[in-house]
N, C-alpha and C. Protein backbone atom coordinates (compact mmCIF):
# COMPACT_ATOMS: atom_id res chain seq x y z
N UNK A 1 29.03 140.85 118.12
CA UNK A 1 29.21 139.56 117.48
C UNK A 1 28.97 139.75 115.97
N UNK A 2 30.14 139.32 115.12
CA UNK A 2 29.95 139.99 113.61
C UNK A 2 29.17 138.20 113.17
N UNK A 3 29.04 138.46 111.65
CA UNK A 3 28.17 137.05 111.54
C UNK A 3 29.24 135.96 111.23
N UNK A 4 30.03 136.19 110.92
CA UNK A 4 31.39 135.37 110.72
C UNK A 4 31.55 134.27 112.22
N UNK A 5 31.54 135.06 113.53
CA UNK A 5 31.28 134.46 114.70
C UNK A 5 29.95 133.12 114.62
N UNK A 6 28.87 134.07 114.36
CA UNK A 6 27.51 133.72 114.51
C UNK A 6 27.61 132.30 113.54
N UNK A 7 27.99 132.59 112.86
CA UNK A 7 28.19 130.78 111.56
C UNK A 7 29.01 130.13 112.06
N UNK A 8 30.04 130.48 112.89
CA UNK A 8 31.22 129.75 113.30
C UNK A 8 30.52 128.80 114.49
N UNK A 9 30.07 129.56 115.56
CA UNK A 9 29.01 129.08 116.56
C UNK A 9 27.96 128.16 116.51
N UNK A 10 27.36 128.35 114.87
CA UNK A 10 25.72 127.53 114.31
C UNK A 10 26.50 126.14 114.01
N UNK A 11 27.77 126.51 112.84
CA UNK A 11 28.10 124.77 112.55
C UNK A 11 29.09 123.99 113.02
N UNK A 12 29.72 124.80 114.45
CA UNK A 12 30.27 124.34 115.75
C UNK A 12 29.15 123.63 116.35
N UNK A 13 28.08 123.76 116.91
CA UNK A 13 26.91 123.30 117.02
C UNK A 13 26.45 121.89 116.80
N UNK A 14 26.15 122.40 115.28
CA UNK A 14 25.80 121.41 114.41
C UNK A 14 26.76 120.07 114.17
N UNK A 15 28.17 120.37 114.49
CA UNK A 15 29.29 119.00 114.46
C UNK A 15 29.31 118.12 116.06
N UNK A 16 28.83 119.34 116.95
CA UNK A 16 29.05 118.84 118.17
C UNK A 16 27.82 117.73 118.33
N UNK A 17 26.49 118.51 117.77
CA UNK A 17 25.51 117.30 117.86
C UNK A 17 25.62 115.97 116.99
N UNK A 18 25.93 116.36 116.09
CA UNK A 18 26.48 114.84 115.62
C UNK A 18 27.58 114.13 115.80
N UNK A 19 28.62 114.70 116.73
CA UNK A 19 29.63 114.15 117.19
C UNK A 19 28.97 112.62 118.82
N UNK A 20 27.81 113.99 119.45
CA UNK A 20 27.17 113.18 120.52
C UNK A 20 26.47 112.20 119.71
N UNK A 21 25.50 111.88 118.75
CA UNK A 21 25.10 111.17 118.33
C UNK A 21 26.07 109.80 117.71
N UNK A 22 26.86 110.19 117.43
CA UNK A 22 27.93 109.02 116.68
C UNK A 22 28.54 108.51 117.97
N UNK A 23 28.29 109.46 118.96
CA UNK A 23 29.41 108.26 120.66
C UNK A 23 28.20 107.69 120.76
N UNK A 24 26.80 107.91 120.88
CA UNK A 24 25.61 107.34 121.29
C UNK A 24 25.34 106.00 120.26
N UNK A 25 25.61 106.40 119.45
CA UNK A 25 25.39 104.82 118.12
C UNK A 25 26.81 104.14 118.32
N UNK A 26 27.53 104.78 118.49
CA UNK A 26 28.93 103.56 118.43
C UNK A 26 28.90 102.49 119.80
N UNK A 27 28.84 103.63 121.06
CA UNK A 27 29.23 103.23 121.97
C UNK A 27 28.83 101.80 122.38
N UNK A 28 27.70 101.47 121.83
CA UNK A 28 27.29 99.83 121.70
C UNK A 28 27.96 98.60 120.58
N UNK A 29 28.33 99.15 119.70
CA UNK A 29 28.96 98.38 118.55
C UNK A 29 30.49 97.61 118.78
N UNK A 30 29.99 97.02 117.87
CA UNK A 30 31.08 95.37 117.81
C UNK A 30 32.86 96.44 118.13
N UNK A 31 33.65 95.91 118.73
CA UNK A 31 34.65 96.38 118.64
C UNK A 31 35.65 96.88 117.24
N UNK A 32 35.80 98.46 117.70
CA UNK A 32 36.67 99.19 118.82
C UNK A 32 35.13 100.29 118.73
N UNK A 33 34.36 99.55 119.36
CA UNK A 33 33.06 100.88 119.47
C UNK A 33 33.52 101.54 120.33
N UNK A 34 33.37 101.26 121.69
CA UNK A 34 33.66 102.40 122.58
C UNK A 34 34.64 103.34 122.53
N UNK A 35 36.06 102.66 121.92
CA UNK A 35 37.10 103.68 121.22
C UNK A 35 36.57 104.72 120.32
N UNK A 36 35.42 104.49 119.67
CA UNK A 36 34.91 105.06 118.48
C UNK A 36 34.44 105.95 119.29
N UNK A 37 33.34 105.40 119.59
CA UNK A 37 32.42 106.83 121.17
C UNK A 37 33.99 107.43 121.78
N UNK A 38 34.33 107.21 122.45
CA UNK A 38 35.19 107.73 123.20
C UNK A 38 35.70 108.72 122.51
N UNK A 39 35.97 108.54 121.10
CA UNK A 39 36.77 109.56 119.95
C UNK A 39 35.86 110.32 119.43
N UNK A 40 34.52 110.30 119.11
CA UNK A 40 33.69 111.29 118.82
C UNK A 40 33.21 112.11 120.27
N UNK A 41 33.61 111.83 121.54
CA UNK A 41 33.38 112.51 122.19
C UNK A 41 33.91 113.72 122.86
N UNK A 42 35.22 113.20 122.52
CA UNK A 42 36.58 113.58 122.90
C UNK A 42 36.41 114.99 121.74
N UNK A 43 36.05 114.62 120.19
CA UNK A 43 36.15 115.58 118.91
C UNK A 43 35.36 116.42 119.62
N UNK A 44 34.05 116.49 120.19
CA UNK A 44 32.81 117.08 120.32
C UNK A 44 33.30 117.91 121.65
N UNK A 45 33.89 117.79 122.61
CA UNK A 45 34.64 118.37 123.25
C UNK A 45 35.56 119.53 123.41
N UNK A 46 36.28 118.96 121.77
CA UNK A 46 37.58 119.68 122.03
C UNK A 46 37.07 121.17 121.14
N UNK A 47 35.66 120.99 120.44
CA UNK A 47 35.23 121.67 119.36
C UNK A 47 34.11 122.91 120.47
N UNK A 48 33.51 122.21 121.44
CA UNK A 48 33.04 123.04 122.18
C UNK A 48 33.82 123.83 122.87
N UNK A 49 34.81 123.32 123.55
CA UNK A 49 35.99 124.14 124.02
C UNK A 49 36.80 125.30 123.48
N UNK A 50 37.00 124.76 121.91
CA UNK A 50 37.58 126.47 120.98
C UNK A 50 36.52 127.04 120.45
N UNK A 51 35.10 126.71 120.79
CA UNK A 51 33.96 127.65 120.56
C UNK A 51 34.00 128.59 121.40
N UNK A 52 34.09 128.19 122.92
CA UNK A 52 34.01 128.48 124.21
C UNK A 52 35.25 129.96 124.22
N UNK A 53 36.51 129.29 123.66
CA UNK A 53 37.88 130.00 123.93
C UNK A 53 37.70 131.31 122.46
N UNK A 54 36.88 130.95 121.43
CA UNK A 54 36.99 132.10 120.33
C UNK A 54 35.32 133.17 121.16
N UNK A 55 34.52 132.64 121.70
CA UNK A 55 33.06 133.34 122.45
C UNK A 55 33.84 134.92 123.45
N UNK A 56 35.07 133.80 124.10
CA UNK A 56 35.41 135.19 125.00
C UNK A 56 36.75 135.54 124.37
N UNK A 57 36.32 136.00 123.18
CA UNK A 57 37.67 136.75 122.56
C UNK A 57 39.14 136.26 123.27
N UNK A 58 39.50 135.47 123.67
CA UNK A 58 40.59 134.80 123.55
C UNK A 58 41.50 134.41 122.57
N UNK A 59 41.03 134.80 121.49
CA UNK A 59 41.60 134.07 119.77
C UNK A 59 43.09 134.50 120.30
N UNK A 60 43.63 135.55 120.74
CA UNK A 60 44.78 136.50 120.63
C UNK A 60 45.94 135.46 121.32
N UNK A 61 45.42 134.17 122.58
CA UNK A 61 46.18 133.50 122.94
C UNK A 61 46.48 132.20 122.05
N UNK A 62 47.55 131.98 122.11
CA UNK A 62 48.16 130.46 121.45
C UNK A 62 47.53 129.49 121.61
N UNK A 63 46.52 129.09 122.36
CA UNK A 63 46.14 128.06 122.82
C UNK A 63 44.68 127.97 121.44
N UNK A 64 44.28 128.70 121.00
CA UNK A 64 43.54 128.51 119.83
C UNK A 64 43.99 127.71 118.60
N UNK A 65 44.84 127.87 117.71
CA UNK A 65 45.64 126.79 117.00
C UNK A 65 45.86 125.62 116.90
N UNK A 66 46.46 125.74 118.35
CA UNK A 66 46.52 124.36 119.24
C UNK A 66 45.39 123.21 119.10
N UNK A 67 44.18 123.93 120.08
CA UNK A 67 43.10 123.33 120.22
C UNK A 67 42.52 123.03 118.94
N UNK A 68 42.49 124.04 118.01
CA UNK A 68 42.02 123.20 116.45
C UNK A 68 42.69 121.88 115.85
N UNK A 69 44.24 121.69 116.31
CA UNK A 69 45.17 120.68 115.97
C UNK A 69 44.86 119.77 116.44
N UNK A 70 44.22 119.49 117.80
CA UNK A 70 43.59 118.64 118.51
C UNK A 70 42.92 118.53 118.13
N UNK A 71 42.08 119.21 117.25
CA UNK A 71 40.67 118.71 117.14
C UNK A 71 40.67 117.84 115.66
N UNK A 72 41.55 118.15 114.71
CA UNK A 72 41.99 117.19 113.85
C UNK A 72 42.62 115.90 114.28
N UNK A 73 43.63 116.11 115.16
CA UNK A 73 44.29 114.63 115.11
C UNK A 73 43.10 113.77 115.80
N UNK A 74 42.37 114.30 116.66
CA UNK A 74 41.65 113.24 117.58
C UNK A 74 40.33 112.87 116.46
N UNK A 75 39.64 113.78 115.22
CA UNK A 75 38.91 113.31 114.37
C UNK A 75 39.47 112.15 113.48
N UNK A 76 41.05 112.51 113.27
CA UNK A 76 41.57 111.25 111.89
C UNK A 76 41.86 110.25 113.15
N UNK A 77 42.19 110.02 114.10
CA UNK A 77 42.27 108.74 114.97
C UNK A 77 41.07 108.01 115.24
N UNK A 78 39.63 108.75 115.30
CA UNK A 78 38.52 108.37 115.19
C UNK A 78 38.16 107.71 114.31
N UNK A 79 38.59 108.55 112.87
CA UNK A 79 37.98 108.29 111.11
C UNK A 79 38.71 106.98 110.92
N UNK A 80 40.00 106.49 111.55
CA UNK A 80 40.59 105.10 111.38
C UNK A 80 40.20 104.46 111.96
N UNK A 81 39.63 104.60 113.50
CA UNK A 81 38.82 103.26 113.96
C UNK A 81 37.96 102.93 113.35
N UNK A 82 36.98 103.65 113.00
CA UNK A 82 36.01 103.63 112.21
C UNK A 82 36.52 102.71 110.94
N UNK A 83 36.94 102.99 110.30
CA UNK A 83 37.84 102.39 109.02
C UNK A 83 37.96 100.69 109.44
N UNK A 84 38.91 101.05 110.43
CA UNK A 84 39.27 99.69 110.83
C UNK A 84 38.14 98.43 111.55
N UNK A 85 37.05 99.14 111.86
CA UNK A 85 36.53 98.66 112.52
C UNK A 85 35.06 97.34 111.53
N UNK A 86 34.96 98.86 110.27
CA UNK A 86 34.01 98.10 109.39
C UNK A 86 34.94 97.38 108.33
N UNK A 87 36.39 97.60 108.16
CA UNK A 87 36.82 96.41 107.83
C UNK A 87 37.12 95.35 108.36
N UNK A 88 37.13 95.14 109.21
CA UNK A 88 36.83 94.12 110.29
C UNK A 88 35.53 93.03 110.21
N UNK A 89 34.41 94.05 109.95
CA UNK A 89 33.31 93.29 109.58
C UNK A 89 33.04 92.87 108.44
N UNK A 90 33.78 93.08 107.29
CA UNK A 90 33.85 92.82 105.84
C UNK A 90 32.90 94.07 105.05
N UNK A 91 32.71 95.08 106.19
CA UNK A 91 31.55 96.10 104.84
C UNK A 91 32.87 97.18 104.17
N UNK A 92 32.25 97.70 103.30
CA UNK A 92 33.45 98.36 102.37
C UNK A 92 32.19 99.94 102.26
């Protein structure tokens, strides 16, 4: 394991726990909370999963790319509920 891995792994980690924490604070909030949870959970997921798929040297298959692409679109569909949600409530 070179350290390039080892950092990749620490702040894979580190997004996944605050991904669980943001479904845990949303998932109660004024609507589209649970969409919100649902979307930070889904991020926190898809981020453990290409941790999981780069751990057993898999990088070499296609499905790595992929799974990072997912892991963007499902963060900016999140970052707009979010958006939409506290404009909704009038905070800026």
């Amino acid at each position: 394991m070179d350290w390039l891995l080892i950092a990749n792994n620490l702040s894979s980690s580190v997004v996944i726990l605050a991904c669980w924490w943001l479904a845990h604070v949303n998932a109660r909030a004024a609507v589209p909370g649970r969409a919100i949870a649902a979307g930070y959970s889904l991020v926190g997921i898809s981020i453990l999963f290409t941790m999981v798929v780069r751990n057993l040297a898999l990088e070499a298959s296609p499905l790595t790319p992929w799974l990072i692409v997912l892991t963007k679109a499902l963060l900016a569909v999140t970052l707009l509920l979010t958006i939409y949600r506290r404009a909704r409530l009038g905070e800026s």
